[in-house]
PDB file of N, CA and C in Angstrom:
ATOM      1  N   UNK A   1     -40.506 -34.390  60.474  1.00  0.00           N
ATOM      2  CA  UNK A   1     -41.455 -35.085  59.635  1.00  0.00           C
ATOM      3  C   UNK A   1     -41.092 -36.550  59.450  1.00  0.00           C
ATOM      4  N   UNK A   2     -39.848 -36.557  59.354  1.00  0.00           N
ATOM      5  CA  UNK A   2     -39.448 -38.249  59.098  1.00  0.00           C
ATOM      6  C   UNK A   2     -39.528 -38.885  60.662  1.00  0.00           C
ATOM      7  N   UNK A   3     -39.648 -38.512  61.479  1.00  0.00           N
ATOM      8  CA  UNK A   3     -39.910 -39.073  62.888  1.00  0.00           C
ATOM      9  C   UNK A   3     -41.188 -40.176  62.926  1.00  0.00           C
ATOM     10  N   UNK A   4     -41.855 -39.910  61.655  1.00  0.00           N
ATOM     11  CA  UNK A   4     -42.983 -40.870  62.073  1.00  0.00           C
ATOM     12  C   UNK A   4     -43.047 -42.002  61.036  1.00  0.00           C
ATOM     13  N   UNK A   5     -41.518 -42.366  60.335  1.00  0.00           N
ATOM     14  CA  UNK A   5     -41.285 -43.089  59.481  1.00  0.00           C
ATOM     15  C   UNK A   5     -41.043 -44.416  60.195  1.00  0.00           C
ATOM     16  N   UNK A   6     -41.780 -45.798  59.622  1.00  0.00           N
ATOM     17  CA  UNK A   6     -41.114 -46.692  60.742  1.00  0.00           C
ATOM     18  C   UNK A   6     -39.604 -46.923  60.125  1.00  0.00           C
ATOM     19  N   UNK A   7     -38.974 -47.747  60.822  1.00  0.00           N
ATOM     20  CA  UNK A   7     -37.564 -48.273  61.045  1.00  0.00           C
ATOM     21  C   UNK A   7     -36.586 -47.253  59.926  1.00  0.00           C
ATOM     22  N   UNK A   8     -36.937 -45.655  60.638  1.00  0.00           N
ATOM     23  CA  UNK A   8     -36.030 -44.919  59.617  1.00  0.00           C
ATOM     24  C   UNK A   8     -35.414 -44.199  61.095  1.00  0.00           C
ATOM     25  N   UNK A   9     -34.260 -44.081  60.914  1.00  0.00           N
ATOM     26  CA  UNK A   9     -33.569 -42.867  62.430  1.00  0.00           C
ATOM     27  C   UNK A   9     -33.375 -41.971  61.299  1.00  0.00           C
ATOM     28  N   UNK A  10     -33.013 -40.969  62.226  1.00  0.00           N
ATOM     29  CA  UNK A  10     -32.359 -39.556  61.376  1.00  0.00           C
ATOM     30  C   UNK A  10     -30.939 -39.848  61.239  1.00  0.00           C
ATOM     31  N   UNK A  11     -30.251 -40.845  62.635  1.00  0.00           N
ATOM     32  CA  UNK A  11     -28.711 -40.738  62.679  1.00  0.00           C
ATOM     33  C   UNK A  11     -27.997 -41.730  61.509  1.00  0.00           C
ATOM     34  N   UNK A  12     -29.337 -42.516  60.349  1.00  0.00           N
ATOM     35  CA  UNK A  12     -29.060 -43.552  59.605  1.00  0.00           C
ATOM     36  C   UNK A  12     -28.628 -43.104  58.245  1.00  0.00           C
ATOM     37  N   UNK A  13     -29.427 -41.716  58.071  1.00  0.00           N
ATOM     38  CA  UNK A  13     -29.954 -40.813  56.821  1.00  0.00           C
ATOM     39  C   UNK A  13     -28.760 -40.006  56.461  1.00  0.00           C
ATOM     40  N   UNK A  14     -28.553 -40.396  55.413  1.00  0.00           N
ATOM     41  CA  UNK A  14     -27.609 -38.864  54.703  1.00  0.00           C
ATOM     42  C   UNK A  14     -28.201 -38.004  53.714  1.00  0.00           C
ATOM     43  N   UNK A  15     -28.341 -36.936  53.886  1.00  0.00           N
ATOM     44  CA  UNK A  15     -28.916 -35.890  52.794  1.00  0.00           C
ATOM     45  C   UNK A  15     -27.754 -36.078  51.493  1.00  0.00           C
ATOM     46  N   UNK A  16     -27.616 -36.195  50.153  1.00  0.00           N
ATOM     47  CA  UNK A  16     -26.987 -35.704  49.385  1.00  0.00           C
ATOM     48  C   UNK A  16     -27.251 -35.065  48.215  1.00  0.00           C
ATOM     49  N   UNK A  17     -28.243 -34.519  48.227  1.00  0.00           N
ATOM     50  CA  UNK A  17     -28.925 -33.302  46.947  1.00  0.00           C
ATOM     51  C   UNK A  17     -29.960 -32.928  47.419  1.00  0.00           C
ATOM     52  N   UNK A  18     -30.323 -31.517  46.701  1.00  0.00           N
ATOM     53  CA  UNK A  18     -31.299 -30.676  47.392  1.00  0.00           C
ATOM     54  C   UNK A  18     -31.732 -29.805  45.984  1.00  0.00           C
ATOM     55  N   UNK A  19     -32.706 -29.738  45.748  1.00  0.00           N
ATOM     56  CA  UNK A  19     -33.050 -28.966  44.699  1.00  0.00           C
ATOM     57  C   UNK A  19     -34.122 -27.545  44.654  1.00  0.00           C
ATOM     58  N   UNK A  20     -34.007 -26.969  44.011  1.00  0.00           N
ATOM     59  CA  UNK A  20     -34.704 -25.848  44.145  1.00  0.00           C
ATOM     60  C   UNK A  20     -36.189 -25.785  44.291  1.00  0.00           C
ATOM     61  N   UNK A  21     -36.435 -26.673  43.978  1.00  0.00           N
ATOM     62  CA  UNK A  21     -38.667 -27.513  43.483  1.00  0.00           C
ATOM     63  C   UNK A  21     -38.749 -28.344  45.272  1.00  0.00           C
ATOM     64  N   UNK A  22     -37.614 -28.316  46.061  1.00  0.00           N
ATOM     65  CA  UNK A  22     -37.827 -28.065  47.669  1.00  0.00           C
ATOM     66  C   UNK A  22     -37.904 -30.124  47.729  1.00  0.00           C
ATOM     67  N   UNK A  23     -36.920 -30.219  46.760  1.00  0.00           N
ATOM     68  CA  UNK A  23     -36.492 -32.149  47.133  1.00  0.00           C
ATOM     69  C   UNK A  23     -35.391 -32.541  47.734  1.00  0.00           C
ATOM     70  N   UNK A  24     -35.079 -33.206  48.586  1.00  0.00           N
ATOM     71  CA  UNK A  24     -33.873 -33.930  49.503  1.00  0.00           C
ATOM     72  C   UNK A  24     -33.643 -35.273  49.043  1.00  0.00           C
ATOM     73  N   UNK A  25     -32.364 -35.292  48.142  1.00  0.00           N
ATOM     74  CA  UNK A  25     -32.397 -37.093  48.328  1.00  0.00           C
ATOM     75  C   UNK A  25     -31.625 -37.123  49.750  1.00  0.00           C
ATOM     76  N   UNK A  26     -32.108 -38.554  49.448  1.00  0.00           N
ATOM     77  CA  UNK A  26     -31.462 -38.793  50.897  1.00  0.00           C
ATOM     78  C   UNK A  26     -30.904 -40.627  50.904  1.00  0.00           C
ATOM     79  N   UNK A  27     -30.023 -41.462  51.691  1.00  0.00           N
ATOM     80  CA  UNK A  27     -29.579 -42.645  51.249  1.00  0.00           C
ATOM     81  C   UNK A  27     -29.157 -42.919  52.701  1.00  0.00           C
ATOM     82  N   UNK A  28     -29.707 -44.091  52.959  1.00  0.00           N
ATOM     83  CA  UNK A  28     -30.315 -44.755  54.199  1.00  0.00           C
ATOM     84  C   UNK A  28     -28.591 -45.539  54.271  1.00  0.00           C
ATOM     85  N   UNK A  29     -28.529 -45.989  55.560  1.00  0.00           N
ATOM     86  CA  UNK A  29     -26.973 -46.616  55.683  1.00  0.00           C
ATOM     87  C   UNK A  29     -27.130 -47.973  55.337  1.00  0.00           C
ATOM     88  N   UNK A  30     -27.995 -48.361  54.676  1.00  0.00           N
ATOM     89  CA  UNK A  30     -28.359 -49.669  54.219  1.00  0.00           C
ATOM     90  C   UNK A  30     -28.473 -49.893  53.269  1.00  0.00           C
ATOM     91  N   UNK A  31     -28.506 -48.783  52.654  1.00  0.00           N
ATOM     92  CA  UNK A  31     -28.331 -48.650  50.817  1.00  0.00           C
ATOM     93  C   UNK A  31     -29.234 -48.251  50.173  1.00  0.00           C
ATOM     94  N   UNK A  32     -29.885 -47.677  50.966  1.00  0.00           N
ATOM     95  CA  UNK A  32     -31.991 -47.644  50.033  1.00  0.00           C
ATOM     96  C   UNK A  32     -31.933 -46.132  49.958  1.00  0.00           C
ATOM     97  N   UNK A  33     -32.560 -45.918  48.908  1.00  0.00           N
ATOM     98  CA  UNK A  33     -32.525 -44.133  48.618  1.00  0.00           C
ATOM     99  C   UNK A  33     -33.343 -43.537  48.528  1.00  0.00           C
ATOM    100  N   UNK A  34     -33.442 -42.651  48.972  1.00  0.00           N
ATOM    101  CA  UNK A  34     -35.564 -42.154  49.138  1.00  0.00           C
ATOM    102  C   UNK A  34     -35.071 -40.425  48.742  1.00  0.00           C
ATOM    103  N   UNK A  35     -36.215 -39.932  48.098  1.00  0.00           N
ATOM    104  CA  UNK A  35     -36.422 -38.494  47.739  1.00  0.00           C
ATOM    105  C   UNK A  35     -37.548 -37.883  48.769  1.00  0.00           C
ATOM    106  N   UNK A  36     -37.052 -36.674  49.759  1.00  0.00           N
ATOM    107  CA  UNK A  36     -38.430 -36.255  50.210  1.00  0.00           C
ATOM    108  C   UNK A  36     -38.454 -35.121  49.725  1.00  0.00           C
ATOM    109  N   UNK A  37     -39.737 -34.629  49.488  1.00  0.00           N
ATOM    110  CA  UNK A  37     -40.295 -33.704  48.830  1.00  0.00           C
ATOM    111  C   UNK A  37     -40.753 -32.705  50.180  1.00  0.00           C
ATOM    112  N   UNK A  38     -40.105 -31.673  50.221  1.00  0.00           N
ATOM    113  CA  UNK A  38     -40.556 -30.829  51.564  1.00  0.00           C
ATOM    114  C   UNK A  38     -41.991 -29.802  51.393  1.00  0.00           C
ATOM    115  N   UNK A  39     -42.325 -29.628  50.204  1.00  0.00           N
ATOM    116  CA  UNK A  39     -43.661 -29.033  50.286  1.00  0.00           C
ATOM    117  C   UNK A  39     -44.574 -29.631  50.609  1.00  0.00           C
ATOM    118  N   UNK A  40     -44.396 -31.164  50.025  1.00  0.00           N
ATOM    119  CA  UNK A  40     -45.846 -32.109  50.390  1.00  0.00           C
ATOM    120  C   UNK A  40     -45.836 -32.744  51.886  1.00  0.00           C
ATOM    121  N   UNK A  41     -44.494 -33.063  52.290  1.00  0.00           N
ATOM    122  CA  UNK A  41     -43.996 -34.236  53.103  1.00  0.00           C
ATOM    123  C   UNK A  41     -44.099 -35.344  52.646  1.00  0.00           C
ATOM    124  N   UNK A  42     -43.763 -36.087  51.399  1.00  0.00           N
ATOM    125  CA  UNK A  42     -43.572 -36.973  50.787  1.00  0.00           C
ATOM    126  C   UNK A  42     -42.845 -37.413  50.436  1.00  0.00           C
ATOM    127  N   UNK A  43     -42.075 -38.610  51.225  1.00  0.00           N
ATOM    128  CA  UNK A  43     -41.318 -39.736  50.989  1.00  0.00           C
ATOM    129  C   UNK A  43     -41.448 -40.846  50.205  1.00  0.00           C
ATOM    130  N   UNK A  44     -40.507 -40.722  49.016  1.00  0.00           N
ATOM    131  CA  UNK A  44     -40.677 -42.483  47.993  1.00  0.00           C
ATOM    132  C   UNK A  44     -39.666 -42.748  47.972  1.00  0.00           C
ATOM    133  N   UNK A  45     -39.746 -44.228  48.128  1.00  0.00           N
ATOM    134  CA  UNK A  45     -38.369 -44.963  48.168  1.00  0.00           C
ATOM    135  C   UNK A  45     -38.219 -45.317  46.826  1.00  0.00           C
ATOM    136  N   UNK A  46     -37.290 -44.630  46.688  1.00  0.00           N
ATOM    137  CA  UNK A  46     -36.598 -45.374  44.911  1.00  0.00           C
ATOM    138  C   UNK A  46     -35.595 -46.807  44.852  1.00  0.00           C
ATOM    139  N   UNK A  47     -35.504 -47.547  46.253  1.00  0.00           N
ATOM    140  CA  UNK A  47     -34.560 -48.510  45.955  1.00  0.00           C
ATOM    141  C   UNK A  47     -35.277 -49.697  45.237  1.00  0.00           C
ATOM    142  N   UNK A  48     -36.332 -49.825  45.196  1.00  0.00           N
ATOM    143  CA  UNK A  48     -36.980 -51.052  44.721  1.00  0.00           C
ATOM    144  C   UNK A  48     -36.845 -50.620  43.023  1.00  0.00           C
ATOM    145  N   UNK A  49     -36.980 -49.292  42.583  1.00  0.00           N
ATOM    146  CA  UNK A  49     -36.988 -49.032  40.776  1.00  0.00           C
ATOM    147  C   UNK A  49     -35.938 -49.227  40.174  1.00  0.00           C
ATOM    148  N   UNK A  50     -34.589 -48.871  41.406  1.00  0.00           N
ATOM    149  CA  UNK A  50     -33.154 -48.679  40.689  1.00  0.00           C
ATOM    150  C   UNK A  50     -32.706 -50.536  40.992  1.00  0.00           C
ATOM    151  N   UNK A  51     -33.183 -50.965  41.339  1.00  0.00           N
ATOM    152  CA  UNK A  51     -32.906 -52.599  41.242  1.00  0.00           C
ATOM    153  C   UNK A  51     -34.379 -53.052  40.324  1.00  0.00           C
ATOM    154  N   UNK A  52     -35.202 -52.457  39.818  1.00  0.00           N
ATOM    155  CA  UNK A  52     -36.001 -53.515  38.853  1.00  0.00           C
ATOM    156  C   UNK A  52     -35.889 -53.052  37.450  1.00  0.00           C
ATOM    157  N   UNK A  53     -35.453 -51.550  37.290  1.00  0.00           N
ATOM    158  CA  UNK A  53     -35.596 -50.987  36.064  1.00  0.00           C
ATOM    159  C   UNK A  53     -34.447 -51.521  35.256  1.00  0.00           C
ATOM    160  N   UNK A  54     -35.000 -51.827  34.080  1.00  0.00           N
ATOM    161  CA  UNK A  54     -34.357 -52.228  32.658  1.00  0.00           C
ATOM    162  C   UNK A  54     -32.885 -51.389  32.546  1.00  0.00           C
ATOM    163  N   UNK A  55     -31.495 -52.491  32.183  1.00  0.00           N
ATOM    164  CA  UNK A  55     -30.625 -51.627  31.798  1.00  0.00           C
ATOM    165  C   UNK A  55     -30.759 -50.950  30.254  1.00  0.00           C
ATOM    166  N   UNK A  56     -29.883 -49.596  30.590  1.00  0.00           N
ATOM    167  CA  UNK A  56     -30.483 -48.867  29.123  1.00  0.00           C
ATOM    168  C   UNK A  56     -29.811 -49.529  28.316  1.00  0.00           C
ATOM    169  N   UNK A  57     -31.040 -49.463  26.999  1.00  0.00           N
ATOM    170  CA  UNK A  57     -31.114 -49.759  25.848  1.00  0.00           C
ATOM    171  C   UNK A  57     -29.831 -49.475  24.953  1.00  0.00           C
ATOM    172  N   UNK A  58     -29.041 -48.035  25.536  1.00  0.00           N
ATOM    173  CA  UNK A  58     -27.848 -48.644  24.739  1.00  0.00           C
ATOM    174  C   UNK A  58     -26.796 -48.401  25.519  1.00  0.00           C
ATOM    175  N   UNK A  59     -26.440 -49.416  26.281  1.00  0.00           N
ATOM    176  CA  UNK A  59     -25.264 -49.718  26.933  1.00  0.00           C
ATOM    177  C   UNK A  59     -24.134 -50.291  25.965  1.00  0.00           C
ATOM    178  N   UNK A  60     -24.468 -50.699  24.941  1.00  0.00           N
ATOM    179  CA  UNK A  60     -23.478 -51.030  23.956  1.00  0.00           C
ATOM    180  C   UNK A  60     -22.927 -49.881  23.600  1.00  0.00           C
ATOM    181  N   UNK A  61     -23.614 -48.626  23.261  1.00  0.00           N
ATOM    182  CA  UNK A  61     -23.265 -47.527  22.661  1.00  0.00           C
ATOM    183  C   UNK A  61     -22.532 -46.594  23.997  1.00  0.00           C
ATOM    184  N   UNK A  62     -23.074 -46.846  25.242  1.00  0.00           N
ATOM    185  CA  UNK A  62     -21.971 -46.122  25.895  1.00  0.00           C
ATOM    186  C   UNK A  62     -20.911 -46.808  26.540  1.00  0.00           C
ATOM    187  N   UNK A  63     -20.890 -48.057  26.112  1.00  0.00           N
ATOM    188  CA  UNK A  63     -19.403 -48.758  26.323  1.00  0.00           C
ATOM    189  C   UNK A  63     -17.746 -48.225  25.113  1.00  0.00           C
ATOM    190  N   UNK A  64     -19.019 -47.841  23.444  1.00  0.00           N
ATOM    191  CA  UNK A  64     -18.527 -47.846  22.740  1.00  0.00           C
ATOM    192  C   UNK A  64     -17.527 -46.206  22.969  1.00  0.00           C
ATOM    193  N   UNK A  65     -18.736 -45.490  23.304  1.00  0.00           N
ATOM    194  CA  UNK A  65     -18.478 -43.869  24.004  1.00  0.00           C
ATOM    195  C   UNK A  65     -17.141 -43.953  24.404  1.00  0.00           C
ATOM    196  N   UNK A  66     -17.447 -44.375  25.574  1.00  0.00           N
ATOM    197  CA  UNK A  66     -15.814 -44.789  26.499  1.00  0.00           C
ATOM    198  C   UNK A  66     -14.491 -45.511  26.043  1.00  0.00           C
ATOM    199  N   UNK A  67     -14.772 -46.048  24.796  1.00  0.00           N
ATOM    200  CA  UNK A  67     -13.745 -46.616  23.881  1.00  0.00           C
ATOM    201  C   UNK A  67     -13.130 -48.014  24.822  1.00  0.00           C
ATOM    202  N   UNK A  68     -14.380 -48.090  25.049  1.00  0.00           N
ATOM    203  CA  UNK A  68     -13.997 -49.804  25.906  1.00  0.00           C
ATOM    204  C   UNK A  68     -14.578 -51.047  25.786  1.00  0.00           C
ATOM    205  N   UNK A  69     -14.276 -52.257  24.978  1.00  0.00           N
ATOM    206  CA  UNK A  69     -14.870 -52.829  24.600  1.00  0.00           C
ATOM    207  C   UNK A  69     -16.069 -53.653  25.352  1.00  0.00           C
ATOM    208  N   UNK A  70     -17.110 -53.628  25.069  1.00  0.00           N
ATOM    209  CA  UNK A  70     -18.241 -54.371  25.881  1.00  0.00           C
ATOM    210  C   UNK A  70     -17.857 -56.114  25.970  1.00  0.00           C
ATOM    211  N   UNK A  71     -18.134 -56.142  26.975  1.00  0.00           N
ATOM    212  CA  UNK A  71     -17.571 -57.661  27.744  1.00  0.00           C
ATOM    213  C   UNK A  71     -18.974 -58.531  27.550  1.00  0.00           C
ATOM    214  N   UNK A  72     -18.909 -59.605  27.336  1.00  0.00           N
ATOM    215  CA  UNK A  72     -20.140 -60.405  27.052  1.00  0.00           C
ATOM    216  C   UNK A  72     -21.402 -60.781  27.745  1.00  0.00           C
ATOM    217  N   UNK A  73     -20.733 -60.385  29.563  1.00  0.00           N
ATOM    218  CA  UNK A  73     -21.639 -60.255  30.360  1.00  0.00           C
ATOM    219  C   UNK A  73     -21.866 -58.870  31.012  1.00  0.00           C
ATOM    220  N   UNK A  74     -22.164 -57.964  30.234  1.00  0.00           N
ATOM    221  CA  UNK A  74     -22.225 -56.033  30.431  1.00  0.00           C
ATOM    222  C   UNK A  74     -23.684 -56.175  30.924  1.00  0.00           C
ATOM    223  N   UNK A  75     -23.866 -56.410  30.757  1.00  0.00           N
ATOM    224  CA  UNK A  75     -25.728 -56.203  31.247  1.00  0.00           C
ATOM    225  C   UNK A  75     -25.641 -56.910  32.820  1.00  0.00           C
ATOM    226  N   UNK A  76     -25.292 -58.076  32.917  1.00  0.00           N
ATOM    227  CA  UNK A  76     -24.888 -58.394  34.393  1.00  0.00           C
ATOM    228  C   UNK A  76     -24.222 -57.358  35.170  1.00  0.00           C
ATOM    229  N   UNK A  77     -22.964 -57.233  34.318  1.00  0.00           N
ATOM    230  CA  UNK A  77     -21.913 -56.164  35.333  1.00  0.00           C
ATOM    231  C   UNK A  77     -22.565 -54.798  35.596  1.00  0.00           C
ATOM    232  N   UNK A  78     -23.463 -54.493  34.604  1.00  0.00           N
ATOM    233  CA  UNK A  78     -24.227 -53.239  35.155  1.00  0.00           C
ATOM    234  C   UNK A  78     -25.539 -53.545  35.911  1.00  0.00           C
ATOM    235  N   UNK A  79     -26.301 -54.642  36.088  1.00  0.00           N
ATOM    236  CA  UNK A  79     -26.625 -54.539  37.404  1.00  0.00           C
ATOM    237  C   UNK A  79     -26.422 -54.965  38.825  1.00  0.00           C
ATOM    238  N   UNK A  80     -25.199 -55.933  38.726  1.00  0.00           N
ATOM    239  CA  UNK A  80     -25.024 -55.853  39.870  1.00  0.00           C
ATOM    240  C   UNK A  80     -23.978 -54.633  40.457  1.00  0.00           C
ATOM    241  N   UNK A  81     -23.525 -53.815  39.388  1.00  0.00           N
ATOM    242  CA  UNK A  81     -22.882 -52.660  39.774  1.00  0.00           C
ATOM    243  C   UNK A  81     -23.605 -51.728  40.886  1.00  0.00           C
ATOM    244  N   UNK A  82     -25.218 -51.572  39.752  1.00  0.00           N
ATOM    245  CA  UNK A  82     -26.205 -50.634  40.154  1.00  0.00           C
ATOM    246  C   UNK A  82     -26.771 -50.827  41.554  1.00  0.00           C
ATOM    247  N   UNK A  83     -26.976 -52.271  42.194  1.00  0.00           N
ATOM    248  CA  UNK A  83     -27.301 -52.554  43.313  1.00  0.00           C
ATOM    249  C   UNK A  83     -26.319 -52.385  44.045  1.00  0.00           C
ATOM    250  N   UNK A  84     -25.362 -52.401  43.934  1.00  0.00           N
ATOM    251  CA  UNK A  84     -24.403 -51.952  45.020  1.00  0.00           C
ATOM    252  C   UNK A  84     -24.193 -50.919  45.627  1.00  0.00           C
ATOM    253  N   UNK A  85     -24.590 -50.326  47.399  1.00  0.00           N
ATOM    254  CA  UNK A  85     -24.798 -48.915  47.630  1.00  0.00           C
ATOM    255  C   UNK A  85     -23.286 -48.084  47.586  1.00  0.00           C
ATOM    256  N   UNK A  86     -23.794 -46.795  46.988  1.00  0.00           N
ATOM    257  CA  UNK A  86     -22.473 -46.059  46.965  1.00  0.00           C
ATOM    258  C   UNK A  86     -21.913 -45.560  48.162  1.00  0.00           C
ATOM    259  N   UNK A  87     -20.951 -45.284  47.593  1.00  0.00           N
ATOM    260  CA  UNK A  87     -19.713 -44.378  48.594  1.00  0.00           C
ATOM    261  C   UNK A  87     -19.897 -43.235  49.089  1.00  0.00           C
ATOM    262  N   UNK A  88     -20.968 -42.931  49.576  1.00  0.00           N
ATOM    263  CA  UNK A  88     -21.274 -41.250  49.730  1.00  0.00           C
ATOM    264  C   UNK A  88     -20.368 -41.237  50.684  1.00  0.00           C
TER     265      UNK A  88
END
């Protein structure tokens, strides 16, 4: 099904979750992360939401959680954390 994706290979793709409601994430070697949905055949790329969406509202409170004091630029450090692709 993903064969007719443009500029996607299969040999680029890593599967890393699978859920019972029949979803695959999956995370491109370029850093972009897409969910396909195997009942519909529906692919959405989530890399454009996880780089525009708002950091949460209380990042103060889970800095506080962790018993680590929040640094003055925390809202920076958590998004350029967030854009950075992981280590799968």
């Amino acid at each position: 099904m993903l064969a007719n994706v443009p500029e996607l290979n299969a040999d680029e793709l890593s599967a890393f979750g699978y859920s019972s409601l029949g979803t695959v994430n999956l995370w491109h070697i370029a850093g972009r992360h897409f969910t396909f949905s195997l009942d519909v055949a529906l692919l959405m790329d989530l890399t454009s939401r996880t780089r525009t969406d708002p950091p949460p509202n209380d990042l103060e409170e889970i800095y506080r959680a962790a018993g680590v004091d929040m640094p003055h630029n925390a809202v920076e450090l958590f998004l350029e954390a967030r854009s950075t692709p992981e280590d799968i």
